[in-house]
Protein backbone atom coordinates (compact mmCIF):
# COMPACT_ATOMS: atom_id res chain seq x y z
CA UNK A 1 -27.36 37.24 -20.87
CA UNK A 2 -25.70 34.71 -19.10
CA UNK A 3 -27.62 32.13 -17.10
CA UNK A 4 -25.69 29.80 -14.64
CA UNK A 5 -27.93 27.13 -13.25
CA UNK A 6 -26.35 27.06 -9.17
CA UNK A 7 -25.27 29.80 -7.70
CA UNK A 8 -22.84 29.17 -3.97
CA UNK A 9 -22.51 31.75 -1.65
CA UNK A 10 -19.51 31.27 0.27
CA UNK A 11 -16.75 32.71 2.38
CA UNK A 12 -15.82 30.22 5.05
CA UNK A 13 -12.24 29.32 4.77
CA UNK A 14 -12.69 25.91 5.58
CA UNK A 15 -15.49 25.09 2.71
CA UNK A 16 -12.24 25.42 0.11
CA UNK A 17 -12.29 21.87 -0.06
CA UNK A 18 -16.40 21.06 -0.16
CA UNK A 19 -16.46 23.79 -3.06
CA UNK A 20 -13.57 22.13 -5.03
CA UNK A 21 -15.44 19.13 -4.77
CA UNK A 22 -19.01 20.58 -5.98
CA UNK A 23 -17.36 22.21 -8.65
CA UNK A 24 -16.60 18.98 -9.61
CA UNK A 25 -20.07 17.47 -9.45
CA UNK A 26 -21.56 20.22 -11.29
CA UNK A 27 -18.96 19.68 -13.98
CA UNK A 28 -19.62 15.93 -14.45
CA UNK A 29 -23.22 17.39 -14.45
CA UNK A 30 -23.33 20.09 -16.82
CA UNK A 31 -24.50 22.34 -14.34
CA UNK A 32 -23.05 26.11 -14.89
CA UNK A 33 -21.72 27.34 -10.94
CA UNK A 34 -21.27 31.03 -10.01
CA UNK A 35 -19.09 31.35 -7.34
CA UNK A 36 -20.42 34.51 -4.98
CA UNK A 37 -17.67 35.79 -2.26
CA UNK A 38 -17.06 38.85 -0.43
CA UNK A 39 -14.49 39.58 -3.17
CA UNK A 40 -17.05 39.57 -5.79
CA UNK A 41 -20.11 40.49 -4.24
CA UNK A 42 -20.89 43.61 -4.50
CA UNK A 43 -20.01 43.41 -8.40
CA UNK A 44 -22.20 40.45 -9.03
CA UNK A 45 -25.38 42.33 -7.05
CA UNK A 46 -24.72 45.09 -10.08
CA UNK A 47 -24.57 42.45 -12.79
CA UNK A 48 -28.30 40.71 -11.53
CA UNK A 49 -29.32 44.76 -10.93
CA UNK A 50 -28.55 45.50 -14.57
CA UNK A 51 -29.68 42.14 -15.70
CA UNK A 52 -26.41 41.38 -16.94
CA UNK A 53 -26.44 37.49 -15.18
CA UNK A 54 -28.54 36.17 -13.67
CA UNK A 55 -28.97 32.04 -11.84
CA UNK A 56 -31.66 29.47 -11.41
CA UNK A 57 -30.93 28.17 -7.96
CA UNK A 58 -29.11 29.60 -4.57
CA UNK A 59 -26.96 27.51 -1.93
CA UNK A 60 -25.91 30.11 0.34
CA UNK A 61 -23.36 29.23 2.93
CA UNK A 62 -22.52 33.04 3.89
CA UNK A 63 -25.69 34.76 5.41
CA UNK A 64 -25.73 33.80 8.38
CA UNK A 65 -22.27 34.93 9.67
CA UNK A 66 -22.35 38.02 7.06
CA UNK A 67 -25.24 40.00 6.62
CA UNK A 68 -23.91 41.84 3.51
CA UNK A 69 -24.99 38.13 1.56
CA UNK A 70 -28.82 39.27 2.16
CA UNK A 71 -29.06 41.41 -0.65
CA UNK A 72 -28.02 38.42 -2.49
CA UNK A 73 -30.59 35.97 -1.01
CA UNK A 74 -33.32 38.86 -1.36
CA UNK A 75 -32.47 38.76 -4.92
CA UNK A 76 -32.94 34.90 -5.10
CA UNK A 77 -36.60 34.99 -3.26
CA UNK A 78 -37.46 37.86 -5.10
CA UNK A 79 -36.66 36.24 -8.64
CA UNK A 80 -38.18 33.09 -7.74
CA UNK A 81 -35.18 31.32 -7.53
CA UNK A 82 -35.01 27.67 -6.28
CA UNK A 83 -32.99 28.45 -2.65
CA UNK A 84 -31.20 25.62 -1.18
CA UNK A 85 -32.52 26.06 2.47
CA UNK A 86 -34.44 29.26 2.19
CA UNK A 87 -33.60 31.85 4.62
CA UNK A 88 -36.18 32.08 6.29
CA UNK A 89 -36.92 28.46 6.77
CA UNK A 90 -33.10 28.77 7.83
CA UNK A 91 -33.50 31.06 10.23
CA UNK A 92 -36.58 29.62 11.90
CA UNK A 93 -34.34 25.99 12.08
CA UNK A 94 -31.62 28.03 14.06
CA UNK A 95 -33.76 28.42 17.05
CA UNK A 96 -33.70 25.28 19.33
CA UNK A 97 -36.08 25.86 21.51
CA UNK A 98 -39.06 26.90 18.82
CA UNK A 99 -37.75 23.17 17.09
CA UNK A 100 -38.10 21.65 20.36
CA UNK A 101 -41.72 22.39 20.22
CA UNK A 102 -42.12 21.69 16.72
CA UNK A 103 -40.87 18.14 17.04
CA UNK A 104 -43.22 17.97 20.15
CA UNK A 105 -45.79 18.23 18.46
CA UNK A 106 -44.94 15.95 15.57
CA UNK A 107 -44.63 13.20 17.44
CA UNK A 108 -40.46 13.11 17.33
CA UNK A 109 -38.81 11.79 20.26
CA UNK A 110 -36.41 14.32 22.08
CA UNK A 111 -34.78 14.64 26.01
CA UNK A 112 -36.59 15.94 28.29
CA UNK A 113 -36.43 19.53 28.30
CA UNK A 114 -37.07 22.66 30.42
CA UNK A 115 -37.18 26.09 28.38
CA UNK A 116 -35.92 29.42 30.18
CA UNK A 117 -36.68 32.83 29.42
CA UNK A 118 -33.71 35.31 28.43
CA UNK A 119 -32.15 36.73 31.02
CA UNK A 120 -32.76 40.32 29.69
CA UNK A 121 -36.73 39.94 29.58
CA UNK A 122 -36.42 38.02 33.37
CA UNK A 123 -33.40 38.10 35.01
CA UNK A 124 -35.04 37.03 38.39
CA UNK A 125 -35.88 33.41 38.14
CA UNK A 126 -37.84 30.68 40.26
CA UNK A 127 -36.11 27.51 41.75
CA UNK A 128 -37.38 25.02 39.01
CA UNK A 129 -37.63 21.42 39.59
CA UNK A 130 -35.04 20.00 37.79
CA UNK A 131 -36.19 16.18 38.51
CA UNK A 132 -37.86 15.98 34.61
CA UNK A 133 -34.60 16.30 33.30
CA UNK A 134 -32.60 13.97 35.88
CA UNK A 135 -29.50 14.55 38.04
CA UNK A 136 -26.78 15.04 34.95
CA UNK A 137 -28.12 17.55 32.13
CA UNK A 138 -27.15 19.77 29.45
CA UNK A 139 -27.68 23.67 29.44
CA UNK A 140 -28.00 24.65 25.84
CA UNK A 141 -28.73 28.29 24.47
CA UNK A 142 -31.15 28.47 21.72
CA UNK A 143 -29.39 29.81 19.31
CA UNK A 144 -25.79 29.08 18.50
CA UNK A 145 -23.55 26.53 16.86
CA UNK A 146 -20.15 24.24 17.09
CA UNK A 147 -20.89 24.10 21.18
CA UNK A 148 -20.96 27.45 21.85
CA UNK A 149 -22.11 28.45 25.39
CA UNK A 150 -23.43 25.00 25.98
CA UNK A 151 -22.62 23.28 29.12
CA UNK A 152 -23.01 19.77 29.52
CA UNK A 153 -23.01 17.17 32.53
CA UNK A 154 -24.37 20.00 34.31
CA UNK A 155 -25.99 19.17 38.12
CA UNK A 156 -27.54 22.01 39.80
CA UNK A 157 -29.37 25.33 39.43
CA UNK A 158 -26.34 27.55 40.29
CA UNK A 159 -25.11 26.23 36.93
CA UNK A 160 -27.95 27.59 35.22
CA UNK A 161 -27.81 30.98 36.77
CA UNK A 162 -24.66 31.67 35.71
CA UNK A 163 -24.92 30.10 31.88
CA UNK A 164 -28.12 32.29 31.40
CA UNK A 165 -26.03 35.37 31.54
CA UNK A 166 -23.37 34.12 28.87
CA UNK A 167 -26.42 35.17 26.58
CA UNK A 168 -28.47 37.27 28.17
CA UNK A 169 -30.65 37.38 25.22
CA UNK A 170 -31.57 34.42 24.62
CA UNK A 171 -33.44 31.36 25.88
CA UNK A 172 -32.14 28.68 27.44
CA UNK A 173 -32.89 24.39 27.42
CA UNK A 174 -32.40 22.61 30.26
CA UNK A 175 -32.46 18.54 28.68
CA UNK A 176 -31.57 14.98 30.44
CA UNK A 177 -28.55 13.48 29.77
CA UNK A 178 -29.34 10.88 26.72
CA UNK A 179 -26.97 7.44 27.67
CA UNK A 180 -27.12 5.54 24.54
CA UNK A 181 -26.68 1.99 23.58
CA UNK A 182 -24.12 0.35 22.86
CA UNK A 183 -23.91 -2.11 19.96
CA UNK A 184 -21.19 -4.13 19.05
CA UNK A 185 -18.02 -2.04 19.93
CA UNK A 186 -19.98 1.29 19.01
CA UNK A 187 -22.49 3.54 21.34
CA UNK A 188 -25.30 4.22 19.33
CA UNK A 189 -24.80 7.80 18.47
CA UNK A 190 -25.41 9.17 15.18
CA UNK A 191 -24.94 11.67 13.17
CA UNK A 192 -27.36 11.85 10.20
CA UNK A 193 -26.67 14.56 6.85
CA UNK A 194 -29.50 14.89 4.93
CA UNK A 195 -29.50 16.46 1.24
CA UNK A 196 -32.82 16.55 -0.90
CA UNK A 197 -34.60 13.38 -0.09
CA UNK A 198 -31.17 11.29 0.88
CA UNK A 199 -29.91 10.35 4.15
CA UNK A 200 -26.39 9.92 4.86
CA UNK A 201 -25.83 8.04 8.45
CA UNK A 202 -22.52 7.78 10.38
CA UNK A 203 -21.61 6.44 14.20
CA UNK A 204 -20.81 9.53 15.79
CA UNK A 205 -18.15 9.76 18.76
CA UNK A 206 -19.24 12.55 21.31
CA UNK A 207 -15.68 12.80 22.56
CA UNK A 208 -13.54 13.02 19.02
CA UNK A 209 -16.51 14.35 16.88
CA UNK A 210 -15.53 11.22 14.80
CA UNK A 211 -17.54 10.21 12.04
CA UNK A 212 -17.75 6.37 10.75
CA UNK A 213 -20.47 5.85 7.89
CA UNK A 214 -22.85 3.27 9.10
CA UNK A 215 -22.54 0.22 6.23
CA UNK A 216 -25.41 -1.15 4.63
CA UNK A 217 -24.79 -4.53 6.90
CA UNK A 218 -24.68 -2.44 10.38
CA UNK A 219 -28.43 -0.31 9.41
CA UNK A 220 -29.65 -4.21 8.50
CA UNK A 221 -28.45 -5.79 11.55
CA UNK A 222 -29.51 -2.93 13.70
CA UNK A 223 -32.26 -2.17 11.86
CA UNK A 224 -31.69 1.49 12.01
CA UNK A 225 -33.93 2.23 9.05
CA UNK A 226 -35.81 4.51 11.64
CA UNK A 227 -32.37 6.83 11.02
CA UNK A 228 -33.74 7.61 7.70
CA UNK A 229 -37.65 8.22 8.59
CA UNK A 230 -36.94 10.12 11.29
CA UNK A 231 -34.13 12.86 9.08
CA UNK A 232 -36.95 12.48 6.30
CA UNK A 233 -39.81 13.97 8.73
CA UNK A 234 -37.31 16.58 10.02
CA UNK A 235 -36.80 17.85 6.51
CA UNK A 236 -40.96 17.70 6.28
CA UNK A 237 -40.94 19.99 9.63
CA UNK A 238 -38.16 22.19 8.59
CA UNK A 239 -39.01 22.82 5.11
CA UNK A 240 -34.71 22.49 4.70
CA UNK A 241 -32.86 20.64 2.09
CA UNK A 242 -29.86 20.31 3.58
CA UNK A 243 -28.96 19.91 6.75
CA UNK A 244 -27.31 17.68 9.75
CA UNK A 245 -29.06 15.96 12.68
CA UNK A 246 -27.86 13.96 15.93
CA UNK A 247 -30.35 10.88 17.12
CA UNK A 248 -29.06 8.59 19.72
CA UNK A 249 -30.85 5.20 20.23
CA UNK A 250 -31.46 4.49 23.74
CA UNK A 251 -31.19 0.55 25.57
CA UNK A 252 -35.16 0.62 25.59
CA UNK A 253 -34.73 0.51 21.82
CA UNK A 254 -35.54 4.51 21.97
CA UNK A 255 -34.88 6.63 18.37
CA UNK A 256 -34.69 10.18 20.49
CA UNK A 257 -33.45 13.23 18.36
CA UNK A 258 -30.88 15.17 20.51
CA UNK A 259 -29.19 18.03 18.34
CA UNK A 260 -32.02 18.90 16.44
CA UNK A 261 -31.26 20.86 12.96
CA UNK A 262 -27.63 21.71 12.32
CA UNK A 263 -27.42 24.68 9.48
CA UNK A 264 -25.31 25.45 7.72
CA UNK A 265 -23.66 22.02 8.04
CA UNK A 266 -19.97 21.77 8.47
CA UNK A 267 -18.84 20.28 5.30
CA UNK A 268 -15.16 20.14 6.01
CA UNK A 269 -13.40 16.82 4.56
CA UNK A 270 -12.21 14.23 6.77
CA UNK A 271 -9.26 13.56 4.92
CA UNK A 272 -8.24 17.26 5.91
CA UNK A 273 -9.45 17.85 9.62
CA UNK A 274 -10.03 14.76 12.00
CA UNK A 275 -14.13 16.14 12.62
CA UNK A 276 -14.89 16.08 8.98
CA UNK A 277 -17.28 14.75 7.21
CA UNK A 278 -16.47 11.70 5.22
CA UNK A 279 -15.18 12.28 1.77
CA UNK A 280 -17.54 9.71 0.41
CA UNK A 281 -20.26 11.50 1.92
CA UNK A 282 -19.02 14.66 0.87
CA UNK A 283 -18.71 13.37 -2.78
CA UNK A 284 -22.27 11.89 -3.05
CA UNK A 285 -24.00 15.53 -1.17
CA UNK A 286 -21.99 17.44 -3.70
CA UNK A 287 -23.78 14.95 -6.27
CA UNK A 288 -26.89 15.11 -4.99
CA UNK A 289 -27.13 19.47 -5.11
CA UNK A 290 -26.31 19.21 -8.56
CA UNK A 291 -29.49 16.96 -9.32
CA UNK A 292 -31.37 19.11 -7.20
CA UNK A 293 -30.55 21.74 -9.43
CA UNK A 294 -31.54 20.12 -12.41
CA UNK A 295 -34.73 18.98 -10.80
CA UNK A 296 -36.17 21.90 -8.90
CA UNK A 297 -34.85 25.07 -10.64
CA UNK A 298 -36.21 23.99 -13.98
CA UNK A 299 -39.70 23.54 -11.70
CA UNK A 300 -39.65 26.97 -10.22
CA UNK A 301 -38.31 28.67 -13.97
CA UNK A 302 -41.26 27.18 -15.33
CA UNK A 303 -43.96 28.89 -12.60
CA UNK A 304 -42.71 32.57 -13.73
């Protein structure tokens, strides 16, 4: 029976380039990679069914937007398979306002936020003080990616009222406007990626969704090792492997975490669409899932 060691779930037109690049890392690796997309997928859930394949570890980047892909993931967690960002742990990482309290509680710095009900469950709602979370602030919806439904520079409750019922169903953040540093020629806005124990940290520009990988000279002379500790204790809340984070650092020398957890990540080059990631970055994340492979599949084959 054949055996690959990573399995990908994809079908995101836009990952072309991330999975040409993987496929190269597992190459260089020796690491066997079964492609899974909605072409193929309901013949490769027959093949596992009839034991006919089967795979040692899961990186599924379909899921979320296509719920056919949960058979698949099912399979994985029910074969003890080594999952890349377990669903579940997934799913509970897509809620912002649930990782709001979470990193509460932990100690992590975030803005100061107000949480809503859903408009369905109370669509009559008190005059809140909006004072905690100053006189510019961002109305986010819990749930939700790439900007959707979130308005930002926002100034007064009539704002609110009407963004609540863009998704009735779901909660809401009110959070103060975060005004970073600025050092050198840069604000001090970054966007972290994070993939099995390694942090990969880049100046990100709000405006062009720009990413610059911070050198080893700039996280010295800024001393922006805090970048790292923080992404490491957001993988320790999260339970996630892989994922992106935003953390601005304030002028009071402030590390405060503003987009929380960002999963799937958008692993789109740079050299093909001006809000990619890095190549470089790309490259070594690619890298990096193929040692995780090696390292944790092997673990979890051996507990059957």
């Amino acid at each position: 029976m054949p055996i690959f060691d990573l399995c990908l779930a994809w079908e995101w037109q836009y990952d072309e380039d991330f999975v040409r690049v993987l496929e190269k890392a597992c190459e260089n690796m020796g690491v066997s990679l079964l492609q899974v997309t909605p072409h193929n997928l309901d013949s490769i859930l027959r093949s596992l069914e009839l034991n006919e394949i089967t795979f040692r570890a899961l990186l599924d980047r379909a899921s979320d937007t296509n719920q056919q892909f949960l058979s698949l993931v099912e399979w994985a967690r029910t074969h003890h398979v080594y999952r890349i960002n377990p669903y579940g742990y997934a799913r509970q990482s897509w809620n912002k306002a649930g990782i709001h309290r979470l990193f509460t509680m932990a100690g992590l710095h975030t803005p100061f936020t107000i949480i809503i009900p859903p408009y369905c469950e109370q669509p009559e709602i008190s005059l809140l003080n909006l004072n905690i979370v100053g006189s510019i602030f961002s109305i986010k919806p819990a749930h939700g990616g790439g900007g959707k439904g979130v308005k930002n520079a926002a100034r007064c409750w009539d704002e609110v009222l009407a963004a609540r019922i863009e998704f009735p169903n779901d909660q809401y953040l009110l959070q103060m406007h975060v005004e970073p540093a600025v050092l050198g020629i840069r604000q001090a806005w970054y966007r972290v990626l994070y993939c099995g124990g390694e942090s990969y940290l880049s100046w990100w520009d709000t405006c062009t969704h720009h990413y610059t990988p911070v050198t080893q000279e700039e996280e010295e002379y800024y001393c922006l090792q805090r970048l790292r500790e923080i992404t490491c204790q957001i993988s320790e809340i999260t339970r996630l492997d892989l994922f992106s984070t935003e953390i601005a650092l304030t002028a009071e020398n402030d590390f405060i975490v503003v987009d929380y957890v960002n999963d799937p990540v958008d692993l789109r080059l740079q050299s093909k669409a001006s809000g990619g990631v890095p190549d470089e970055i790309i490259s070594a994340i690619s890298h990096r899932i193929t040692q995780l492979v090696l390292e944790r599949a092997l673990v979890e084959t051996t507990r059957v």
